[in-house]
Protein backbone atom coordinates (compact mmCIF):
# COMPACT_ATOMS: atom_id res chain seq x y z
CA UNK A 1 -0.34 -0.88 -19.19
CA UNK A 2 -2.68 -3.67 -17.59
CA UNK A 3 -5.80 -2.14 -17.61
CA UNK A 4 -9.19 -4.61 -16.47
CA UNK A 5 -11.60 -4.71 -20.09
CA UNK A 6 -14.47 -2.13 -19.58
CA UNK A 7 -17.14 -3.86 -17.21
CA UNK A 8 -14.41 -6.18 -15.67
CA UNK A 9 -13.62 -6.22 -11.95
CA UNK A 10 -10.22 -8.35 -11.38
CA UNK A 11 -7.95 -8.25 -8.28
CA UNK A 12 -4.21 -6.73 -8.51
CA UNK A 13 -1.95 -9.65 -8.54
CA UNK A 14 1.95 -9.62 -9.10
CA UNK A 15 1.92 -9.89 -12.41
CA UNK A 16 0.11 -6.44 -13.07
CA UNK A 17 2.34 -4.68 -10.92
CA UNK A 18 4.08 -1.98 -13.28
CA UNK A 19 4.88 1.79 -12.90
CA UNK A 20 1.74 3.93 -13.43
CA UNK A 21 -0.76 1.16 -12.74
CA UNK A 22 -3.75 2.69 -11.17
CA UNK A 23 -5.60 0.57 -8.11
CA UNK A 24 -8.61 1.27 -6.02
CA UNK A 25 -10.21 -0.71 -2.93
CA UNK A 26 -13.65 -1.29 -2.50
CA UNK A 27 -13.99 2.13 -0.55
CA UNK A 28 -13.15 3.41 -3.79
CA UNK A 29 -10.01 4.58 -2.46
CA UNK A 30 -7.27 5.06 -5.69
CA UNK A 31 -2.87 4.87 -5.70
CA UNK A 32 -1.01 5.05 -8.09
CA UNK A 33 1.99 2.58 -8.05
CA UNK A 34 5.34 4.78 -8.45
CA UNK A 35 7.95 2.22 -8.05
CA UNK A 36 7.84 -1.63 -8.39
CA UNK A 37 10.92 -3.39 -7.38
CA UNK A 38 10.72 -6.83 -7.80
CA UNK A 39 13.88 -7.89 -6.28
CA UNK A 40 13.39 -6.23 -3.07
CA UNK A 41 10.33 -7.01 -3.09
CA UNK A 42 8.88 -3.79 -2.44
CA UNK A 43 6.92 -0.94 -4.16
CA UNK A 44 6.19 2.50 -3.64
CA UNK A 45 2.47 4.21 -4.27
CA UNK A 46 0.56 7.85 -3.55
CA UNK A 47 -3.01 7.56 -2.71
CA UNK A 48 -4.98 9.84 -5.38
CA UNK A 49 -7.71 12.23 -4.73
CA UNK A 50 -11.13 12.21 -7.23
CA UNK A 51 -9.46 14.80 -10.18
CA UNK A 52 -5.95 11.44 -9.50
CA UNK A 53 -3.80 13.69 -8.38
CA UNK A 54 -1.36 13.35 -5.52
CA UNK A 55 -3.63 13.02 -2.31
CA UNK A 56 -0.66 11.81 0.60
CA UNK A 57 2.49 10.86 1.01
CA UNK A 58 4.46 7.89 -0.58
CA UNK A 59 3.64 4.28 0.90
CA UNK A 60 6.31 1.71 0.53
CA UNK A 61 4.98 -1.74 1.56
CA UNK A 62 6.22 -5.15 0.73
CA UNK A 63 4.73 -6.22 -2.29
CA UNK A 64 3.23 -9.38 -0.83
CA UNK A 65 1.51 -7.35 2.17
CA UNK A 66 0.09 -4.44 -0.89
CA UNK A 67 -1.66 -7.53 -2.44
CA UNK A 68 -3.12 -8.51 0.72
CA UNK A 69 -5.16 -5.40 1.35
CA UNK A 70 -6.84 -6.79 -2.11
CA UNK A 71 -6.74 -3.81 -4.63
CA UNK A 72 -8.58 -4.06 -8.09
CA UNK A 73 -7.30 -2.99 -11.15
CA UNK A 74 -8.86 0.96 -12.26
């Protein structure tokens, strides 16, 4: 699992996309990524709530437009 090194901030990019991976915004907003499909390029995430558990429903943006909204690695 890509996971930032304690005291590291880095930005999501395509290559840490992987089932599992937990991301938060600066709002400190967290999803968990439940599908990645490279291919389509599409994935599939639920935003968490502060005990990360299952907060909404399932997002499924492009993968290109989920990077854009500039997530950090949790």
């Amino acid at each position: 699992m890509n996971q930032a090194e304690p005291g590291t901030i880095r930005k999501v990019t395509s290559d840490n996309l992987e089932v599992g991976l937990i991301c938060a915004d600066r709002d400190g907003n967290r999803v968990r990524l439940d599908r990645v499909d490279r291919n389509a390029g599409t994935l599939a995430y639920h935003f968490l709530n502060d005990e990360l558990r299952v907060q909404e429903g399932i997002q499924e943006p492009s993968i290109e437009d989920f990077l854009a909204e500039g997530w950090y690695l949790a």
